[in-house]
PDB file of N, CA and C in Angstrom:
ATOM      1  N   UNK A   1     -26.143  74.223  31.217  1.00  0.00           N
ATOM      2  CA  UNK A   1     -26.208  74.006  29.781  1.00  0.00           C
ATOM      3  C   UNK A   1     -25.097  74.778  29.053  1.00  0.00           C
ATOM      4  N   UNK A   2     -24.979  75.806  29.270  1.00  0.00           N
ATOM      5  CA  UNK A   2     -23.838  76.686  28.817  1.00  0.00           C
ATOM      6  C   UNK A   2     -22.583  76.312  29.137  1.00  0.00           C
ATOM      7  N   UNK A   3     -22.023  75.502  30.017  1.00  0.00           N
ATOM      8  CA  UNK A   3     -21.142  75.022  30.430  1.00  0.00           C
ATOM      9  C   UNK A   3     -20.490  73.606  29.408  1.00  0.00           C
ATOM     10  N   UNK A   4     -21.543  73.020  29.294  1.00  0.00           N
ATOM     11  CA  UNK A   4     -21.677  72.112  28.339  1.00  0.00           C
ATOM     12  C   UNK A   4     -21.108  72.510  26.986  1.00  0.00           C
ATOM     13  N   UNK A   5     -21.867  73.300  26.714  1.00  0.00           N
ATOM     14  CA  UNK A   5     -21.536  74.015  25.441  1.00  0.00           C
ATOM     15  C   UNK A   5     -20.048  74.719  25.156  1.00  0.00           C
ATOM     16  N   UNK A   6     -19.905  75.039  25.956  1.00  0.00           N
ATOM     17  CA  UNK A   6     -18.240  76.110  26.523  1.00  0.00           C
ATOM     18  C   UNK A   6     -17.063  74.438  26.345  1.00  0.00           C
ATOM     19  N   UNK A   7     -17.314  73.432  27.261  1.00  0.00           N
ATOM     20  CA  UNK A   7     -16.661  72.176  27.020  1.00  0.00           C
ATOM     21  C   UNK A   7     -16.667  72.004  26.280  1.00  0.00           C
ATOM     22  N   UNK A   8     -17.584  71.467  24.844  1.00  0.00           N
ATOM     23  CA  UNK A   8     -17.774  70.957  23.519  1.00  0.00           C
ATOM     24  C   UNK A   8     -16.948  71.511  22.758  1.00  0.00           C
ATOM     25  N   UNK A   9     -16.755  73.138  22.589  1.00  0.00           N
ATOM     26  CA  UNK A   9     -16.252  73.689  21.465  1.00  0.00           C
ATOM     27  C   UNK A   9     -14.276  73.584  22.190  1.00  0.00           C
ATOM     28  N   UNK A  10     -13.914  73.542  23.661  1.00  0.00           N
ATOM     29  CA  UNK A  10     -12.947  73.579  23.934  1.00  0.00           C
ATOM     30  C   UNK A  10     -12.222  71.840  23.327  1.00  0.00           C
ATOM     31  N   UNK A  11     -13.076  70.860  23.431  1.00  0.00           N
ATOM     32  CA  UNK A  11     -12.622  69.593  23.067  1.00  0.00           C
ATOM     33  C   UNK A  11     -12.893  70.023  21.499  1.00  0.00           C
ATOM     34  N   UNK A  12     -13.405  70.176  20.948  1.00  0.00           N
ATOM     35  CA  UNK A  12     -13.461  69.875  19.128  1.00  0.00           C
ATOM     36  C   UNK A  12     -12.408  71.251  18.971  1.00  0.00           C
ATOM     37  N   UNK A  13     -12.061  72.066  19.767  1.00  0.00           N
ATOM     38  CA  UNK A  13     -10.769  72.527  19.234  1.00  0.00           C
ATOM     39  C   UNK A  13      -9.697  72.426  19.674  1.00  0.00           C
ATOM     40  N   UNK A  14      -9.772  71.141  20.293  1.00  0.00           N
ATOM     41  CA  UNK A  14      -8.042  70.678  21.287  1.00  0.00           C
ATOM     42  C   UNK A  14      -8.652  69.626  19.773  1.00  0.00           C
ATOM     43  N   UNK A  15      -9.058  68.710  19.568  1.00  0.00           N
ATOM     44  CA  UNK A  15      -9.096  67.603  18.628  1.00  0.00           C
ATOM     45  C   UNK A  15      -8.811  67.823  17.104  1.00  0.00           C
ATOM     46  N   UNK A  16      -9.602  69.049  16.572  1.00  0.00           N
ATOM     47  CA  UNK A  16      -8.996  69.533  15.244  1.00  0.00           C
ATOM     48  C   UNK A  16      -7.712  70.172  15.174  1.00  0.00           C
ATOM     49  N   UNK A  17      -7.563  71.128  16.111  1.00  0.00           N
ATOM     50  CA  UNK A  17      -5.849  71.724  16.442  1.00  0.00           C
ATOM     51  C   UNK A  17      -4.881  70.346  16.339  1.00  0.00           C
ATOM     52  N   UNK A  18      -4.851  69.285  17.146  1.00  0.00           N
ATOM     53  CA  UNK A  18      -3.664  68.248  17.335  1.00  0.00           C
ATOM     54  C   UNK A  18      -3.698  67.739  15.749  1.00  0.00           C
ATOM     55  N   UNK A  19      -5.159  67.741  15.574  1.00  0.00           N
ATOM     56  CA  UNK A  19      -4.698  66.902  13.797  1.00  0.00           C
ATOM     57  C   UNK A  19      -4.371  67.566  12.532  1.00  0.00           C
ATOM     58  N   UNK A  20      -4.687  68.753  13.045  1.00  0.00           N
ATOM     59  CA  UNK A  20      -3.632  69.860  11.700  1.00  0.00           C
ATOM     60  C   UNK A  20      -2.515  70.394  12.068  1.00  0.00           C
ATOM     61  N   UNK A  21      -1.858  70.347  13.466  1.00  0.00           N
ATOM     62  CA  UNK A  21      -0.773  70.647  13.637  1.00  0.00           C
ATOM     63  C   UNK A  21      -0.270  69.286  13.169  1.00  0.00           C
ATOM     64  N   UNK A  22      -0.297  67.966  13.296  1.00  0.00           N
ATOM     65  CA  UNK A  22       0.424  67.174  12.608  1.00  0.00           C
ATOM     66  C   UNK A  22       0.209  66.874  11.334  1.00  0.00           C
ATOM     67  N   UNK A  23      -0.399  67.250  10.566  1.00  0.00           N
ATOM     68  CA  UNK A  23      -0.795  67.229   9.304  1.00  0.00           C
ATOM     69  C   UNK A  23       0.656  68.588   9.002  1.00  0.00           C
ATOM     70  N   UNK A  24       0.921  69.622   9.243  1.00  0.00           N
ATOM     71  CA  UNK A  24       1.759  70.158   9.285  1.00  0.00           C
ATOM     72  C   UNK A  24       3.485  69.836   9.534  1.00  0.00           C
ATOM     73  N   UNK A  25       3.234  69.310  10.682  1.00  0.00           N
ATOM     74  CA  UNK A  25       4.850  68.551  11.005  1.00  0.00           C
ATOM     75  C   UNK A  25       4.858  67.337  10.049  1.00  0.00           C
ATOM     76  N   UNK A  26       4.041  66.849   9.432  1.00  0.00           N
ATOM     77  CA  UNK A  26       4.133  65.160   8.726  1.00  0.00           C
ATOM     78  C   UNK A  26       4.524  65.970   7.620  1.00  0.00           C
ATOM     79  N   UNK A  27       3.996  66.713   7.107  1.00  0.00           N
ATOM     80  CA  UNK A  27       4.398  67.454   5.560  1.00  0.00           C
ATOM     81  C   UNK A  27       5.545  67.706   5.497  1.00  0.00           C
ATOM     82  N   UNK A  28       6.618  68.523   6.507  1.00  0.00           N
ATOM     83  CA  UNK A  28       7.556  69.316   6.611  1.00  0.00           C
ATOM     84  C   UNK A  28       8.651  68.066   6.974  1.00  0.00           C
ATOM     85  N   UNK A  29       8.232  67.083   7.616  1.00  0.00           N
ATOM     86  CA  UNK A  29       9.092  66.277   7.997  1.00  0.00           C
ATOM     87  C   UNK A  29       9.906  65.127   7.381  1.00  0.00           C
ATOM     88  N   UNK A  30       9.375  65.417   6.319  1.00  0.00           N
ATOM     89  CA  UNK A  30      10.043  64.899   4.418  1.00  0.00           C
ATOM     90  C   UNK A  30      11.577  65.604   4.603  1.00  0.00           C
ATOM     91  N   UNK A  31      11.445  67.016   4.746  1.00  0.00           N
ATOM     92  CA  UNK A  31      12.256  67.639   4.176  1.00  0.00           C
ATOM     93  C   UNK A  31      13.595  67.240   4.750  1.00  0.00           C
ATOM     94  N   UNK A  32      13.537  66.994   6.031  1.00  0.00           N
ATOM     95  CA  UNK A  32      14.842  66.183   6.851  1.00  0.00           C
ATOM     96  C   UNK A  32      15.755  65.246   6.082  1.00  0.00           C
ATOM     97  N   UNK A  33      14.817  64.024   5.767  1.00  0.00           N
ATOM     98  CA  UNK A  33      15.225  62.839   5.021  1.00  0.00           C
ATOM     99  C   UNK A  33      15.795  63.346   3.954  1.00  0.00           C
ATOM    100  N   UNK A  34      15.117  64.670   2.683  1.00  0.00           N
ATOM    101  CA  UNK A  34      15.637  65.009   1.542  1.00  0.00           C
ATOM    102  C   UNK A  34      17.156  65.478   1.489  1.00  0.00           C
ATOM    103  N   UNK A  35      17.233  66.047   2.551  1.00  0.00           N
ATOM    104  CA  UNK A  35      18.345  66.706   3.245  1.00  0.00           C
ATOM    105  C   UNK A  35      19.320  65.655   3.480  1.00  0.00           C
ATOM    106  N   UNK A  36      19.228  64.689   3.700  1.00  0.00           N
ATOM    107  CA  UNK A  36      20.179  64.148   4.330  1.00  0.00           C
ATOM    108  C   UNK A  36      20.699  63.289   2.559  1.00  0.00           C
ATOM    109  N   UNK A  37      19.714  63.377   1.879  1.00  0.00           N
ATOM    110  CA  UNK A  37      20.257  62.591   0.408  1.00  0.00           C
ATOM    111  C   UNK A  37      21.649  63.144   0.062  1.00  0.00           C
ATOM    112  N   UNK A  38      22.763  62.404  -0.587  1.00  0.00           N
ATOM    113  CA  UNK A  38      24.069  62.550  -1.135  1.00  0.00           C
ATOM    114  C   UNK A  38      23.755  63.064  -2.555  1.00  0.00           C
ATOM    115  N   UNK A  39      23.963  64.506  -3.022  1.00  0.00           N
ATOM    116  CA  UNK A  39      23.903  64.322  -4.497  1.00  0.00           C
ATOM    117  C   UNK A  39      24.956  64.091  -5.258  1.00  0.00           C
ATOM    118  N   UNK A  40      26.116  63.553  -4.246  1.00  0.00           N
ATOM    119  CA  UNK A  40      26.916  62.573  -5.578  1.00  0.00           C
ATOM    120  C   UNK A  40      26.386  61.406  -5.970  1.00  0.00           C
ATOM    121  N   UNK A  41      25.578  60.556  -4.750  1.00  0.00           N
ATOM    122  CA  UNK A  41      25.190  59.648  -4.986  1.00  0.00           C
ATOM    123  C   UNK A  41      24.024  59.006  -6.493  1.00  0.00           C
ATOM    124  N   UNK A  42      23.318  60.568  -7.199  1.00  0.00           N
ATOM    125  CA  UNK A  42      22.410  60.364  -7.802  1.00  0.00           C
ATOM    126  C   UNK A  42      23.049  60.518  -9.106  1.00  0.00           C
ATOM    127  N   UNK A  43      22.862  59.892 -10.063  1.00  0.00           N
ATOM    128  CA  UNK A  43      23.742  59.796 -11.552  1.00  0.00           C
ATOM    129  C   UNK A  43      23.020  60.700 -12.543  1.00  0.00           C
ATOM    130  N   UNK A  44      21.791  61.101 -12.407  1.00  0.00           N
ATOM    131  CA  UNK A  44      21.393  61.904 -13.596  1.00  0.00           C
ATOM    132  C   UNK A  44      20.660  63.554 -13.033  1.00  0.00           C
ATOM    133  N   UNK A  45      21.546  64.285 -13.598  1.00  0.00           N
ATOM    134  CA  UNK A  45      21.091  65.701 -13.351  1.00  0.00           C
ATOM    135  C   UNK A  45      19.427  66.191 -13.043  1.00  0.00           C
ATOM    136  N   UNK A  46      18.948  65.418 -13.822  1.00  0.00           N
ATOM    137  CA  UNK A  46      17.202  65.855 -13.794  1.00  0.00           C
ATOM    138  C   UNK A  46      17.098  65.025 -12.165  1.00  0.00           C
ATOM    139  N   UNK A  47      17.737  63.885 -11.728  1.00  0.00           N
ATOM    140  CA  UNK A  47      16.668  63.677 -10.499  1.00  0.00           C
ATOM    141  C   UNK A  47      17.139  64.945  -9.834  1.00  0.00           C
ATOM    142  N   UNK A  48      18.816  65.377  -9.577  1.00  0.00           N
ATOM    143  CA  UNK A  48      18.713  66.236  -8.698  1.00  0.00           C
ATOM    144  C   UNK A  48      17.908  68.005  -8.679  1.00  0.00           C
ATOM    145  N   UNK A  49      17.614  67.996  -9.703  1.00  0.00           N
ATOM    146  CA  UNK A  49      16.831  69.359  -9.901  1.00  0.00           C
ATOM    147  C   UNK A  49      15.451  68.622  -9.574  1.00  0.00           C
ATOM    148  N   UNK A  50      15.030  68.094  -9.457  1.00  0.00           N
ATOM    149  CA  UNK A  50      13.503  67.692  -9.241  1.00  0.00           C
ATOM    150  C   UNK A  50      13.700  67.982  -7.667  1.00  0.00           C
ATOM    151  N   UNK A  51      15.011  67.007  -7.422  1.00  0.00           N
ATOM    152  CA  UNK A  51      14.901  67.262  -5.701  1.00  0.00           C
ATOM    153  C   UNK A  51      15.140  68.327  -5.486  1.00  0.00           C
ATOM    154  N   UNK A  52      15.538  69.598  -5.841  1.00  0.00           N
ATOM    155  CA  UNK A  52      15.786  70.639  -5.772  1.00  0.00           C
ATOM    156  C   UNK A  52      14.698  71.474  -5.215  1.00  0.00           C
ATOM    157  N   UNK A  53      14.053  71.291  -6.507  1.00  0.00           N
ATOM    158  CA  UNK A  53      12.240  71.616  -6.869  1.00  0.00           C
ATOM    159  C   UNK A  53      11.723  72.036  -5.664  1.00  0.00           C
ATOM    160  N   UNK A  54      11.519  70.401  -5.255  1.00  0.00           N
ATOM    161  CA  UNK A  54      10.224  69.366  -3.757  1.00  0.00           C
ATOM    162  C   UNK A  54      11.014  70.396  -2.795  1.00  0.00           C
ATOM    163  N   UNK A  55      12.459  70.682  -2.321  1.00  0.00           N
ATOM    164  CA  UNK A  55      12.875  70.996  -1.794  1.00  0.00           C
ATOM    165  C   UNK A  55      12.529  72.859  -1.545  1.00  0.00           C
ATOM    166  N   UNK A  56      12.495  73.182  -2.420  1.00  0.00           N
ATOM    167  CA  UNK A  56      11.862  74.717  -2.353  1.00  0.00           C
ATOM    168  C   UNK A  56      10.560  74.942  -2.301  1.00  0.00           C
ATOM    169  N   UNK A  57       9.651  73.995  -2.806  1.00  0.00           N
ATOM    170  CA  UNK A  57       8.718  73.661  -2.401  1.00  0.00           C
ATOM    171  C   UNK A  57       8.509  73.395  -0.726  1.00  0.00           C
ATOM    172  N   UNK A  58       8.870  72.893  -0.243  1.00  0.00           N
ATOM    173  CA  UNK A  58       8.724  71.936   1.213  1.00  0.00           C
ATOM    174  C   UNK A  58       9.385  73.501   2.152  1.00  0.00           C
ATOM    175  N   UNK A  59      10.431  74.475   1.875  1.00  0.00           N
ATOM    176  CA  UNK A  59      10.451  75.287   2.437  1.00  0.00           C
ATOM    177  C   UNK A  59      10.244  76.662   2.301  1.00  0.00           C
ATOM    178  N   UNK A  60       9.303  76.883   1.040  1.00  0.00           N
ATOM    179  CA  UNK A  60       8.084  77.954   1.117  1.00  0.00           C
ATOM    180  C   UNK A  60       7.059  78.321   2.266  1.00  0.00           C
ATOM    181  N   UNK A  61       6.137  79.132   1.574  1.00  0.00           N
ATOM    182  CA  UNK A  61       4.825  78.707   2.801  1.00  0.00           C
ATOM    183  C   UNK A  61       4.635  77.722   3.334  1.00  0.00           C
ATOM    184  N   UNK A  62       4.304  77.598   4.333  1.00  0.00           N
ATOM    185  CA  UNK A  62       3.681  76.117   5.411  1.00  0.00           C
ATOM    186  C   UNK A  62       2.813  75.249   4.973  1.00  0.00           C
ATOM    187  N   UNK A  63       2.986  73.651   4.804  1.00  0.00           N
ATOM    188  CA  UNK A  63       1.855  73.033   3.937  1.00  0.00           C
ATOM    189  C   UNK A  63       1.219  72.884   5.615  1.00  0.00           C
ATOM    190  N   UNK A  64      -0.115  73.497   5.746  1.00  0.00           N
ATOM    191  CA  UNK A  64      -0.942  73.519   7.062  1.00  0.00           C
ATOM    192  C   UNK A  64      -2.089  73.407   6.171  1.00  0.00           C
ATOM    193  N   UNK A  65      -3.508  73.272   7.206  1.00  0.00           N
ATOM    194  CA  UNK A  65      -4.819  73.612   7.388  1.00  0.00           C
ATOM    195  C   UNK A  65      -4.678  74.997   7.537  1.00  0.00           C
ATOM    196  N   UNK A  66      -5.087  75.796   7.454  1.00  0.00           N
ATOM    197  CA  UNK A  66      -5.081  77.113   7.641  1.00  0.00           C
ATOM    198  C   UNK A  66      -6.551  77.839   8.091  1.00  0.00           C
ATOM    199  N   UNK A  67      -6.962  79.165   8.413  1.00  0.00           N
ATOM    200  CA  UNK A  67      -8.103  79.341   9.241  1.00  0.00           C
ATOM    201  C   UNK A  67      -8.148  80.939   8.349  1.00  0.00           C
ATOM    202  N   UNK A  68      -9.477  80.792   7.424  1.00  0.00           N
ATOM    203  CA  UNK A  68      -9.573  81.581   6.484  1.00  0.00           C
ATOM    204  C   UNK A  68      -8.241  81.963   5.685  1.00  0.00           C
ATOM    205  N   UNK A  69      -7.517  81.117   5.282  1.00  0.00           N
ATOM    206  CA  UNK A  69      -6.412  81.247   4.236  1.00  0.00           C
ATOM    207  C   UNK A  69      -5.453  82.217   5.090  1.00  0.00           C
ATOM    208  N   UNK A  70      -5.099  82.775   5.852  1.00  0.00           N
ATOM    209  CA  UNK A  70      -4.803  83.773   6.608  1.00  0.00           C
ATOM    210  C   UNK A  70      -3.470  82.975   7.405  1.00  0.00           C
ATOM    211  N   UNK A  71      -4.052  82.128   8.200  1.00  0.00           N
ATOM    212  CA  UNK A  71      -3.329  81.586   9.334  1.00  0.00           C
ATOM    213  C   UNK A  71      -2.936  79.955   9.740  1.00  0.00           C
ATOM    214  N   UNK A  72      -2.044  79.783   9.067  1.00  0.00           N
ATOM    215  CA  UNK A  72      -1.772  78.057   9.182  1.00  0.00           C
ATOM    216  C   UNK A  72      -1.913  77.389  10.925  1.00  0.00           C
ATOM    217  N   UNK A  73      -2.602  76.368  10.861  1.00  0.00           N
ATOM    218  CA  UNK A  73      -2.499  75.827  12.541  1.00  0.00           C
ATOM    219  C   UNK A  73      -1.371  74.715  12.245  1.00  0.00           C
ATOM    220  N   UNK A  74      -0.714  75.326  13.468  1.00  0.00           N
ATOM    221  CA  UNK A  74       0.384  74.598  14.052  1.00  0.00           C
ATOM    222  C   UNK A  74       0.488  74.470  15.240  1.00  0.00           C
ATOM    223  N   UNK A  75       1.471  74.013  16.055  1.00  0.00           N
ATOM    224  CA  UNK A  75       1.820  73.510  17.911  1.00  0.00           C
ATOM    225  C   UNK A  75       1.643  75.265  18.111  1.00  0.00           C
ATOM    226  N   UNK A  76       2.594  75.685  17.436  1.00  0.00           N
ATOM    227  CA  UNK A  76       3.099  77.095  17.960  1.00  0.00           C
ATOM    228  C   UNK A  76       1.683  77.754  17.928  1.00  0.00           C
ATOM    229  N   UNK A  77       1.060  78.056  17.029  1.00  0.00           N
ATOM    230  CA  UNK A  77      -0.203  78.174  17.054  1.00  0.00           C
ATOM    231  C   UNK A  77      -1.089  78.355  18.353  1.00  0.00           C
ATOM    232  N   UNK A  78      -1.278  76.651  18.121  1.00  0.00           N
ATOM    233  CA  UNK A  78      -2.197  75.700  19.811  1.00  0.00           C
ATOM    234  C   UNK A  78      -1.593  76.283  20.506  1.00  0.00           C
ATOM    235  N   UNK A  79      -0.279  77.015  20.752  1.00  0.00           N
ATOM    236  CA  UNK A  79       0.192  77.045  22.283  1.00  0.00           C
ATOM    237  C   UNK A  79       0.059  78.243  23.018  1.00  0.00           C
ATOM    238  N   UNK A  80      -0.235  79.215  21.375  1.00  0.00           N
ATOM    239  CA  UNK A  80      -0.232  80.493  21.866  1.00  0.00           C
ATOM    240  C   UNK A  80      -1.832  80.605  22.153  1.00  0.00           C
ATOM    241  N   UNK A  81      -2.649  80.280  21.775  1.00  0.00           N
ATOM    242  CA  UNK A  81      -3.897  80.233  21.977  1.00  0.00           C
ATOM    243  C   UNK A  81      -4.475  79.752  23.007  1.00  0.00           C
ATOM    244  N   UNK A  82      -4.089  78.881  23.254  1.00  0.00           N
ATOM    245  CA  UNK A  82      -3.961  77.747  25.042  1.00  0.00           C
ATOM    246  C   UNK A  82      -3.264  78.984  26.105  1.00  0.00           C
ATOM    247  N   UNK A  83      -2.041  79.698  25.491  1.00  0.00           N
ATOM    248  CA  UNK A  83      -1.744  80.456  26.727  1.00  0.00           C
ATOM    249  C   UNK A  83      -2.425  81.846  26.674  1.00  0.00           C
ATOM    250  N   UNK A  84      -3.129  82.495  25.425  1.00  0.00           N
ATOM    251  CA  UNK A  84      -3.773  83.643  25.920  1.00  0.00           C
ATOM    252  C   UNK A  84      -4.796  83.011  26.834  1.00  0.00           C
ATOM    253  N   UNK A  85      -5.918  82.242  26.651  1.00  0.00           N
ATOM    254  CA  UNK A  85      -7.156  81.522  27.214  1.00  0.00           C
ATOM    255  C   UNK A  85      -6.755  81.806  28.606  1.00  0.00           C
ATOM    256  N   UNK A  86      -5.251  81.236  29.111  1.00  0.00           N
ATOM    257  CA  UNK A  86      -5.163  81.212  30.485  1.00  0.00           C
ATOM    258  C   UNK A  86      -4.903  82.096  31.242  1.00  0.00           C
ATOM    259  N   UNK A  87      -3.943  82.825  29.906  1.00  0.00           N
ATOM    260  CA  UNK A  87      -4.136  84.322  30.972  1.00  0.00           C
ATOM    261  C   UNK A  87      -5.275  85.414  31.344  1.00  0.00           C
ATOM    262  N   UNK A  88      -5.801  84.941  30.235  1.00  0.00           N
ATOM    263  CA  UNK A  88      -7.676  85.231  30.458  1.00  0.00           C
ATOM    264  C   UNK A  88      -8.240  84.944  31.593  1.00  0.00           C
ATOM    265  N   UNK A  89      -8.083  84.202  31.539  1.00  0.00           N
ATOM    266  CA  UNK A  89      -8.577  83.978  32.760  1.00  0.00           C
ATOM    267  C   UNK A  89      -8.222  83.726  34.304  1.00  0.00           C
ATOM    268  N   UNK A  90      -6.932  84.236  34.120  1.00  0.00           N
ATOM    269  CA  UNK A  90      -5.617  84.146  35.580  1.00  0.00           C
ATOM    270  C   UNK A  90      -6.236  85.935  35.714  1.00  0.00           C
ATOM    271  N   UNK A  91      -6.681  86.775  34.644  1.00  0.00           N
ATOM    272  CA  UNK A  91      -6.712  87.798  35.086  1.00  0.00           C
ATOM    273  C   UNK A  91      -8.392  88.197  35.517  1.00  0.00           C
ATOM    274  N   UNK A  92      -9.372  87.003  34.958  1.00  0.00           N
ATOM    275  CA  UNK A  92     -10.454  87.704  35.394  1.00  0.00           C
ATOM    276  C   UNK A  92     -10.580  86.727  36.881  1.00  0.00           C
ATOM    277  N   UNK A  93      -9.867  85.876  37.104  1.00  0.00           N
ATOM    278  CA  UNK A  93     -10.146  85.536  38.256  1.00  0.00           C
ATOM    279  C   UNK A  93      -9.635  86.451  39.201  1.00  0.00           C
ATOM    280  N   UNK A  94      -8.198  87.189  38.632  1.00  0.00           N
ATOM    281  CA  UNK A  94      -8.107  88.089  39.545  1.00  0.00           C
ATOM    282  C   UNK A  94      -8.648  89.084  40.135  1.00  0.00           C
ATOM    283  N   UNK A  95      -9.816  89.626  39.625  1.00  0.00           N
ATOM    284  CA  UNK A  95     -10.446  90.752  39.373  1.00  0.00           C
ATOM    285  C   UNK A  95     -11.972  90.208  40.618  1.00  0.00           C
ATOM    286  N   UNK A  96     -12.371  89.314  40.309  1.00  0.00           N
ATOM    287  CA  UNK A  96     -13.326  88.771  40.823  1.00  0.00           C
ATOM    288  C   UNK A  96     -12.845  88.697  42.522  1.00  0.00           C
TER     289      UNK A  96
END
C-alpha cells in the first residue's frame, strides 16, 4: 500500500512539474520573436517603447508557477530534484 502511495505522488509530480515548466518556457519564448523585430521597421515611437516595456517585462523575474512564492518550477528545477532523489538513493542503497 505504501508503495502505491510513494508511486502516486512521484507521477502527479513528474505531471505538474512538465506542465509548469512549459508554462514557463511558453511565456519566455515570446521574447525571441520580440527580439528579432526591426525597430526601423516600426513608424511610430509609442509602438517601440511599448515593445520596450513587454520586453523588460519578459526579462525580469520568471513568469513560472512557483512553490510558495519562493521558487519558480522550471526543467532546471525538475532536474535538480530528479537528480538529488537519485542520489538518495544511489547512497542508501549503498549503505544497505
Amino acid at each position: 500500500m505504501m508503495l502505491f502511495w510513494a508511486l502516486m505522488v512521484c507521477i502527479n509530480f513528474a505531471i505538474l512539474g512538465c506542465f509548469a515548466a512549459q508554462v514557463n518556457e511558453k511565456a519566455h519564448d515570446i521574447g525571441n520573436y520580440i527580439h528579432d523585430i526591426g525597430v526601423f521597421d516600426i513608424s511610430k515611437n509609442e509602438d517601440v517603447v511599448q515593445i520596450h516595456m513587454f520586453l523588460s517585462k519578459l526579462n525580469g523575474p520568471p513568469i513560472a508557477f512557483t512553490l510558495w512564492n519562493i521558487l519558480p518550477i522550471t526543467k532546471e528545477f525538475i532536474l535538480t530534484v530528479v537528480g538529488v532523489f537519485i542520489t538518495y538513493y544511489a547512497l542508501v542503497a549503498q549503505t544497505i
